[in-house]
N, C-alpha and C. Protein backbone atom coordinates (compact mmCIF):
# COMPACT_ATOMS: atom_id res chain seq x y z
N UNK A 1 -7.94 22.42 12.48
CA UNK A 1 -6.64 22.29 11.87
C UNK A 1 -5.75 21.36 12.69
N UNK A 2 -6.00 21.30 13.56
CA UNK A 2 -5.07 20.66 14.93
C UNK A 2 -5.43 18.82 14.80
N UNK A 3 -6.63 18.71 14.61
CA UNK A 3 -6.61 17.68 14.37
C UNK A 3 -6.15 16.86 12.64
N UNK A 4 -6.34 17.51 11.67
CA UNK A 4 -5.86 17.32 10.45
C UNK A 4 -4.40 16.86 10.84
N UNK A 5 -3.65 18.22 11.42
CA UNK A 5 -2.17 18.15 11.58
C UNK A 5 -1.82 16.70 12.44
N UNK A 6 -2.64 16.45 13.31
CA UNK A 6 -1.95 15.11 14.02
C UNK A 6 -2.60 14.12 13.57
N UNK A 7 -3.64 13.61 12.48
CA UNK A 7 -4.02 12.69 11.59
C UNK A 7 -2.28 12.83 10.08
N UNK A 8 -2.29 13.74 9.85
CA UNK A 8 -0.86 13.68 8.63
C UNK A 8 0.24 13.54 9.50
N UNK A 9 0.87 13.64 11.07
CA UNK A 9 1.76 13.25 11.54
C UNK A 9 1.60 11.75 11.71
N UNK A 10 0.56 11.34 12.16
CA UNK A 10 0.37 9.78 12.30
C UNK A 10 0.79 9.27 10.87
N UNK A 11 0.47 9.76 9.81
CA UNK A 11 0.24 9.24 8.94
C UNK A 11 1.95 8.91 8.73
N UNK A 12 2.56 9.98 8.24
CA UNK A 12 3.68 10.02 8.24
C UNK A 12 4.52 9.43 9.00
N UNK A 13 4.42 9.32 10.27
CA UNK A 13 4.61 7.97 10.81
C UNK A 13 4.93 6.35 10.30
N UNK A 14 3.38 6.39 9.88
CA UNK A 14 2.91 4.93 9.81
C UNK A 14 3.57 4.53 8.71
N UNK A 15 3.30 5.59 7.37
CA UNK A 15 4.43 5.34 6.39
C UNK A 15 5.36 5.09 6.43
N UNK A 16 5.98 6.18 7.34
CA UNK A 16 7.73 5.62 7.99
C UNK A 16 7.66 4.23 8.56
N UNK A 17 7.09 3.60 8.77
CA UNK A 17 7.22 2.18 9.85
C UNK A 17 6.87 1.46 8.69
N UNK A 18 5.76 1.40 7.73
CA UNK A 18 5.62 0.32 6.46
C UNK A 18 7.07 0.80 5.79
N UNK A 19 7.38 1.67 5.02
CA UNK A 19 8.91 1.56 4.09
C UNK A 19 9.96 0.67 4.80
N UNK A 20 10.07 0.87 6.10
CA UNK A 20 10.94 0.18 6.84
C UNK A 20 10.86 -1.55 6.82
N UNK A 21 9.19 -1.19 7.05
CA UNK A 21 8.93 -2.94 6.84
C UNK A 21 9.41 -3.29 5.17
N UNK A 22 9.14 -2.38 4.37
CA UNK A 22 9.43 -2.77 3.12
C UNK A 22 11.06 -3.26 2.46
N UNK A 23 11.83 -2.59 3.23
CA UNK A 23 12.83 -2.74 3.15
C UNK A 23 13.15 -4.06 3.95
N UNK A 24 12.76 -4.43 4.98
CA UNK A 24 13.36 -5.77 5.36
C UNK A 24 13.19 -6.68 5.18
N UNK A 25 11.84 -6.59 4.20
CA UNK A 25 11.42 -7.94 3.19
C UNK A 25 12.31 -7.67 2.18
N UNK A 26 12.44 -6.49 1.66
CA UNK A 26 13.34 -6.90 0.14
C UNK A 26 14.75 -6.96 0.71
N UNK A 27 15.27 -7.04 1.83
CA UNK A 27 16.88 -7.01 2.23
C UNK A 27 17.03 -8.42 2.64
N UNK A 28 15.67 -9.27 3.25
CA UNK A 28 15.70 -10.74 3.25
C UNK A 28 15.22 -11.33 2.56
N UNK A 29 14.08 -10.98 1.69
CA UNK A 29 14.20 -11.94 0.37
C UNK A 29 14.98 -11.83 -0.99
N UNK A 30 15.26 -10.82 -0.82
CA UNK A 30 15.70 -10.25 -2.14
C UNK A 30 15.19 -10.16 -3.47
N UNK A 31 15.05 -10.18 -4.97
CA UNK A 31 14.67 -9.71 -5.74
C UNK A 31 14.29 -11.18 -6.45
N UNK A 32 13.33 -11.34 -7.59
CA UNK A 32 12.71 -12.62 -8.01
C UNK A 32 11.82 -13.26 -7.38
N UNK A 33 10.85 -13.01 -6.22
CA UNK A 33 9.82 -14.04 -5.60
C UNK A 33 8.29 -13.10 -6.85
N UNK A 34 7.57 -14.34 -7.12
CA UNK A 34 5.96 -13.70 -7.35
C UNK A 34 5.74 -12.43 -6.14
N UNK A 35 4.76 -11.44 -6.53
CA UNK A 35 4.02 -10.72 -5.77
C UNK A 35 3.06 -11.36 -4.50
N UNK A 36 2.73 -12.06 -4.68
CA UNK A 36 2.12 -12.72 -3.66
C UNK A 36 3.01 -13.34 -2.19
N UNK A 37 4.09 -13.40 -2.56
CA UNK A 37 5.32 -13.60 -1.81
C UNK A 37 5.85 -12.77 -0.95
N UNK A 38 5.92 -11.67 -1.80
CA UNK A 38 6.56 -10.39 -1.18
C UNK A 38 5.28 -10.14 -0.18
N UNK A 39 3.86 -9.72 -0.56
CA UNK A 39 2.62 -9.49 -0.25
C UNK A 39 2.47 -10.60 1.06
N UNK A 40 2.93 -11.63 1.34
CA UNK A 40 2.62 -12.21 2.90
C UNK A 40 4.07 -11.70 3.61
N UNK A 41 4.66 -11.81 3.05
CA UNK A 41 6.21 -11.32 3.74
C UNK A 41 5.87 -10.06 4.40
N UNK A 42 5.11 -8.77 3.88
CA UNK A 42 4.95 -7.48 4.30
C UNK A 42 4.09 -8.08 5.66
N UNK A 43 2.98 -8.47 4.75
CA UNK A 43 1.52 -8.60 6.43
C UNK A 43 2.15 -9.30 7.56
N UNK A 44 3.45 -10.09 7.14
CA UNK A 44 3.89 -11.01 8.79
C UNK A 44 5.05 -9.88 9.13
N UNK A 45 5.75 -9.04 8.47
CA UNK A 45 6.95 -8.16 9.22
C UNK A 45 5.92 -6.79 9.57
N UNK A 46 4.82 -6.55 9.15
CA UNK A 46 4.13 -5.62 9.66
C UNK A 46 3.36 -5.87 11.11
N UNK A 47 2.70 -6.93 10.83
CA UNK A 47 2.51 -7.57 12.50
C UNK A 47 3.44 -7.94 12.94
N UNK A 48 4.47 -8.32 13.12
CA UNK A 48 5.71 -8.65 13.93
C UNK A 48 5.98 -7.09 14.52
N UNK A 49 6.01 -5.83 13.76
CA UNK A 49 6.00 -4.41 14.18
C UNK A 49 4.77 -3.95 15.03
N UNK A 50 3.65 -5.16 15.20
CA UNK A 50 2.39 -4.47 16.06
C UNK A 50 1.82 -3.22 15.40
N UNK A 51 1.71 -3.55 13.24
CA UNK A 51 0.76 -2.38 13.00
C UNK A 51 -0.05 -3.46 12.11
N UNK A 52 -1.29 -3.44 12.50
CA UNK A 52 -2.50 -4.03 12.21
C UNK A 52 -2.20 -3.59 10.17
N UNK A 53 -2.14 -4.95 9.32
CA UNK A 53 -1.93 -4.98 7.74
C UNK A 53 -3.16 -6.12 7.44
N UNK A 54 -3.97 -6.15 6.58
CA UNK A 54 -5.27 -6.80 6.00
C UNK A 54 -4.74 -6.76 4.32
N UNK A 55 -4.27 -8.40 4.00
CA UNK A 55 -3.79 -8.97 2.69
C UNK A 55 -5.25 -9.05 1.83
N UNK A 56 -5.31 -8.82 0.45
CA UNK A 56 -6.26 -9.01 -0.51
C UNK A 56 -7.84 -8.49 -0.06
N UNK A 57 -7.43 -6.97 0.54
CA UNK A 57 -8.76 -6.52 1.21
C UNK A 57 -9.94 -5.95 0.56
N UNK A 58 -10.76 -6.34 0.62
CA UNK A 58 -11.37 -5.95 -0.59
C UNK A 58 -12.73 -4.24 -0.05
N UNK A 59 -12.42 -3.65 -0.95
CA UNK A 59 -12.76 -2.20 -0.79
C UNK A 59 -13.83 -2.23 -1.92
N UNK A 60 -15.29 -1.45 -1.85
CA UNK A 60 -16.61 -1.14 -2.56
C UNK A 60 -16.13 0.24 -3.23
N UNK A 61 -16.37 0.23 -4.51
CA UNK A 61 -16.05 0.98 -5.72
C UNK A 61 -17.46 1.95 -5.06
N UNK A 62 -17.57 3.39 -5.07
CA UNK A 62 -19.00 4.07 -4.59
C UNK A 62 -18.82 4.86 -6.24
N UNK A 63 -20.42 5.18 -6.60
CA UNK A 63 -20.79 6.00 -7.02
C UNK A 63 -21.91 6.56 -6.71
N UNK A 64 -21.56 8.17 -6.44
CA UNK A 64 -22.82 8.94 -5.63
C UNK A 64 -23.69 8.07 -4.93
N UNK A 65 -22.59 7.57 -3.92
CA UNK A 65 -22.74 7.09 -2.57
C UNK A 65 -23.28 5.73 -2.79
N UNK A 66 -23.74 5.09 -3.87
CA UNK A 66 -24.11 3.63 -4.04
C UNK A 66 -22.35 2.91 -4.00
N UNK A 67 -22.67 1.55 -3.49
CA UNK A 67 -21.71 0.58 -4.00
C UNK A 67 -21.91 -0.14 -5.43
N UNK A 68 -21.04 0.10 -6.03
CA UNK A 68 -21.00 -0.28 -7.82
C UNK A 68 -20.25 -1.47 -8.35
N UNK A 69 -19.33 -1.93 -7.07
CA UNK A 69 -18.44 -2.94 -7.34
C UNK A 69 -17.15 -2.96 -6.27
N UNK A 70 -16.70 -4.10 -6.54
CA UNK A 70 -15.38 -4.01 -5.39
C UNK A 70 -14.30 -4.66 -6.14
N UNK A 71 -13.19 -4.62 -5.05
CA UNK A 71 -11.61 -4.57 -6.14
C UNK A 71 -11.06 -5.04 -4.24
N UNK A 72 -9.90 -5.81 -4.74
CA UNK A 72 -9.49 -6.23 -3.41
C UNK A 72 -8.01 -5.60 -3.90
N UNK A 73 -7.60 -4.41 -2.62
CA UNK A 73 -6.12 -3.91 -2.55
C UNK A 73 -5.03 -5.52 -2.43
N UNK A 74 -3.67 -5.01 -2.32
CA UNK A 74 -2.79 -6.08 -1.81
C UNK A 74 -2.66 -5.81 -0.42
N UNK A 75 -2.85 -4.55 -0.16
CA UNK A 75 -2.75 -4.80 1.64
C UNK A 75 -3.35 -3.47 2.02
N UNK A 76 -3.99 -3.54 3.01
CA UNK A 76 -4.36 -2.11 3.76
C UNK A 76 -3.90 -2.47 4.96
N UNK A 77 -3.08 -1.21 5.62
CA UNK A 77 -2.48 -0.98 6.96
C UNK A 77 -3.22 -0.04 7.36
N UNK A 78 -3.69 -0.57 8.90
CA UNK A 78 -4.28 0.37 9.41
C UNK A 78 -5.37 1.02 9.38
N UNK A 79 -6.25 0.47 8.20
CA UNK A 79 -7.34 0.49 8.05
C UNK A 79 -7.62 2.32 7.23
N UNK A 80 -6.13 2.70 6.49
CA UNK A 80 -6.15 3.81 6.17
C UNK A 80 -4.80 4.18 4.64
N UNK A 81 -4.03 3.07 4.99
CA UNK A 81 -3.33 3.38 4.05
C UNK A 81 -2.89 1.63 2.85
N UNK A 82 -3.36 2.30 1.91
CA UNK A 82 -3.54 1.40 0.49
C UNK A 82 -2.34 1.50 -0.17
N UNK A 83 -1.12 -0.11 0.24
CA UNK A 83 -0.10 -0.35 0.18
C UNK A 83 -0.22 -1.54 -1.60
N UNK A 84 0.32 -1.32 -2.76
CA UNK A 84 -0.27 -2.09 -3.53
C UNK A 84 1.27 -2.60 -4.33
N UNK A 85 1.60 -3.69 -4.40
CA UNK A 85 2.84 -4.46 -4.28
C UNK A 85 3.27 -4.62 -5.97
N UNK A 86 4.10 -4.76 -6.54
CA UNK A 86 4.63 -5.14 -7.78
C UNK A 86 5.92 -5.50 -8.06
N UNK A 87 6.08 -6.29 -9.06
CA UNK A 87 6.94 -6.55 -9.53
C UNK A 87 7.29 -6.52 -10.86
N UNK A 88 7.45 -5.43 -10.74
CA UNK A 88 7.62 -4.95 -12.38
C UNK A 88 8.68 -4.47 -12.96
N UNK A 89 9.33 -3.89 -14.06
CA UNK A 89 10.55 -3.92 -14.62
C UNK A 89 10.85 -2.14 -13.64
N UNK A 90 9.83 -1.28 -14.15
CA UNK A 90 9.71 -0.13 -13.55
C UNK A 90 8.40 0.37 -13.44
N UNK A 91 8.26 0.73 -12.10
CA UNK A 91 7.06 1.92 -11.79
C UNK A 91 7.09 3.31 -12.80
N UNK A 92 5.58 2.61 -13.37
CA UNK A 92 4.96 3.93 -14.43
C UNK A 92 3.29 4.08 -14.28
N UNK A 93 3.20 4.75 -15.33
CA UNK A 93 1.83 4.94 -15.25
C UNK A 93 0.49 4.42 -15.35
N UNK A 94 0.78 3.31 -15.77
CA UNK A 94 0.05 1.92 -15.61
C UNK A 94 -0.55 1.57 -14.00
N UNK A 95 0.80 1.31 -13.27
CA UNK A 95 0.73 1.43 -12.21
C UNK A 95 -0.04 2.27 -10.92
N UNK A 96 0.56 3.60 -11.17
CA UNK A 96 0.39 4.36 -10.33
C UNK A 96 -0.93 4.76 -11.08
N UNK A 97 -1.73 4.89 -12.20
CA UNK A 97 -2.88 4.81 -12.26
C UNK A 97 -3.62 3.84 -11.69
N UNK A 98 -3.54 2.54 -11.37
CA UNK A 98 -4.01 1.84 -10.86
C UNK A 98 -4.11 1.77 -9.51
N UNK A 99 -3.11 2.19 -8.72
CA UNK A 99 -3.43 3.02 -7.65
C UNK A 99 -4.43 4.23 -7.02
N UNK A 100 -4.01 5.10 -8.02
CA UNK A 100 -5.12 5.88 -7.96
C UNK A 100 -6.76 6.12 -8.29
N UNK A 101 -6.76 5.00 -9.00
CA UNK A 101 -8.16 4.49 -8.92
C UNK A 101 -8.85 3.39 -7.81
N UNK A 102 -7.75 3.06 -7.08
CA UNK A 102 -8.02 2.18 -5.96
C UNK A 102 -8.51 3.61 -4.77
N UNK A 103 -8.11 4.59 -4.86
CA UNK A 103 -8.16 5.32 -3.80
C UNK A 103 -9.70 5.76 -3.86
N UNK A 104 -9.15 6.37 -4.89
CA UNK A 104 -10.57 7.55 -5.87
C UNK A 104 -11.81 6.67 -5.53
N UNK A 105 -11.70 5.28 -5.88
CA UNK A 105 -13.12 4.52 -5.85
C UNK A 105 -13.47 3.91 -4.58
N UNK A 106 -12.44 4.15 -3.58
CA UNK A 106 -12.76 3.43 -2.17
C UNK A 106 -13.38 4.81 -1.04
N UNK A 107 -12.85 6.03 -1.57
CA UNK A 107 -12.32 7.12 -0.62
C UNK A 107 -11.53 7.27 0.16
N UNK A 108 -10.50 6.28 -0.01
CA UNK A 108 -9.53 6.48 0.96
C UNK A 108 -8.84 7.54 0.22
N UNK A 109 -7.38 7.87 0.68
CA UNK A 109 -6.34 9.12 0.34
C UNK A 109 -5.19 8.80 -0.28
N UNK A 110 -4.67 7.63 0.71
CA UNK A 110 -2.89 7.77 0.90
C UNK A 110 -2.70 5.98 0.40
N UNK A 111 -1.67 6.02 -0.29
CA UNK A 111 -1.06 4.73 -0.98
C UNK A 111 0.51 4.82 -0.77
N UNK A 112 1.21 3.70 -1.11
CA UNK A 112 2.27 3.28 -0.86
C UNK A 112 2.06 2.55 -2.57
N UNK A 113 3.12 2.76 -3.40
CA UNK A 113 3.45 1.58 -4.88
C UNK A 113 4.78 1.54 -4.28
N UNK A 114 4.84 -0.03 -4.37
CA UNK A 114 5.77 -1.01 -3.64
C UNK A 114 6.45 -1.64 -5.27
N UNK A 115 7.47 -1.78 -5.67
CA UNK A 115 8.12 -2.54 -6.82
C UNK A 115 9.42 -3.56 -6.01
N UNK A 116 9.37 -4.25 -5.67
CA UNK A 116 10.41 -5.83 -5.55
C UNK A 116 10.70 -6.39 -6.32
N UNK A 117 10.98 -5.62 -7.73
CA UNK A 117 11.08 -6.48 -9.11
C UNK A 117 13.12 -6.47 -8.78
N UNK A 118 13.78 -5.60 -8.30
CA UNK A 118 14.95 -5.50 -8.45
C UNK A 118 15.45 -5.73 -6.99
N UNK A 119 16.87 -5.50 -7.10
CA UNK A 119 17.86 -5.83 -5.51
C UNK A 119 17.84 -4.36 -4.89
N UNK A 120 17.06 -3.61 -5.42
CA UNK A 120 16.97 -1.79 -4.72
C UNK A 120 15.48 -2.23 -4.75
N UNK A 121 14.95 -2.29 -3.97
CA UNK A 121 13.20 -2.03 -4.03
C UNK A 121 13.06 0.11 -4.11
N UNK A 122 11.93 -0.36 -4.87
CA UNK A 122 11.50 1.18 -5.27
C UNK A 122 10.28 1.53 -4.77
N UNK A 123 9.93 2.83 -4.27
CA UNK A 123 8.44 2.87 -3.19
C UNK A 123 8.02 4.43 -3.99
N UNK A 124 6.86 4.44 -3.82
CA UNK A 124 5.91 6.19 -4.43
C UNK A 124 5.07 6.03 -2.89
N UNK A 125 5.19 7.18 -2.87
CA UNK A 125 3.50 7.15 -2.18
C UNK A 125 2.51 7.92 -2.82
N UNK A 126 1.60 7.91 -2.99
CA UNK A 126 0.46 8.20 -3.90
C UNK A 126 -0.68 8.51 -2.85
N UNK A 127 -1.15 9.79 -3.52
CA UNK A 127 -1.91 10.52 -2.68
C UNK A 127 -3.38 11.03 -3.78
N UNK A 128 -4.82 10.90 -3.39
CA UNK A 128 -5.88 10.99 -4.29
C UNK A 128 -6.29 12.27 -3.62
N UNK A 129 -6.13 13.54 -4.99
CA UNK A 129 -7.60 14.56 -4.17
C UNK A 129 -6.30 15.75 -3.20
């Protein structure tokens, strides 16, 4: 249990340090760039913070343990949490399904849905399982 508990404090952490990063891309770029924009803006204010972020990473879809296919996230931090960027009018279920099939099919857990469509950026975190 002890170790669970200080793997979800890290975690919680790390989250806390990406939103932060998230916020100082959308407080210096502000609202209107493509996704791909926002998406290098995060990976350079996340390394500028000294937390290891991997842009267009691409993760193997498993079924009963075969690889079936792959799908490249918009960013993995840390080699644990699946950060996936938009710009959209509003976060729905489109979305956050699409998230959760990024998790479900990689095995990872924990996500971040990032929206920079507006001058308030909007964040979920999304959790598989």
């Amino acid at each position: 249990m002890g170790g669970t508990f200080g793997f979800m404090a890290n975690l919680d952490g790390l989250i806390e340090r990406v939103v932060g990063a998230v916020y100082e891309v959308s407080n210096t770029l502000g609202a209107g760039f493509l996704e791909r924009v926002y998406e290098r803006a995060l990976v350079r204010e996340l390394g500028m913070r000294g937390i290891r972020a991997d842009a267009q990473f691409a993760l193997t879809v498993r079924y009963k343990g075969e690889g079936v296919g792959e799908y490249f996230v918009d960013t993995l931090v840390g080699g644990a949490l699946v950060v996936e960027l938009k710009c959209v009018e509003r976060l729905g279920g489109e979305q956050l399904a699409q998230c959760l099939n990024y998790l479900r099919g990689s095995g990872l857990r924990f996500g971040l849905l990032v929206n920079f469509q507006h001058a308030k950026v909007e964040w979920r975190r999304v959790v598989w399982g």
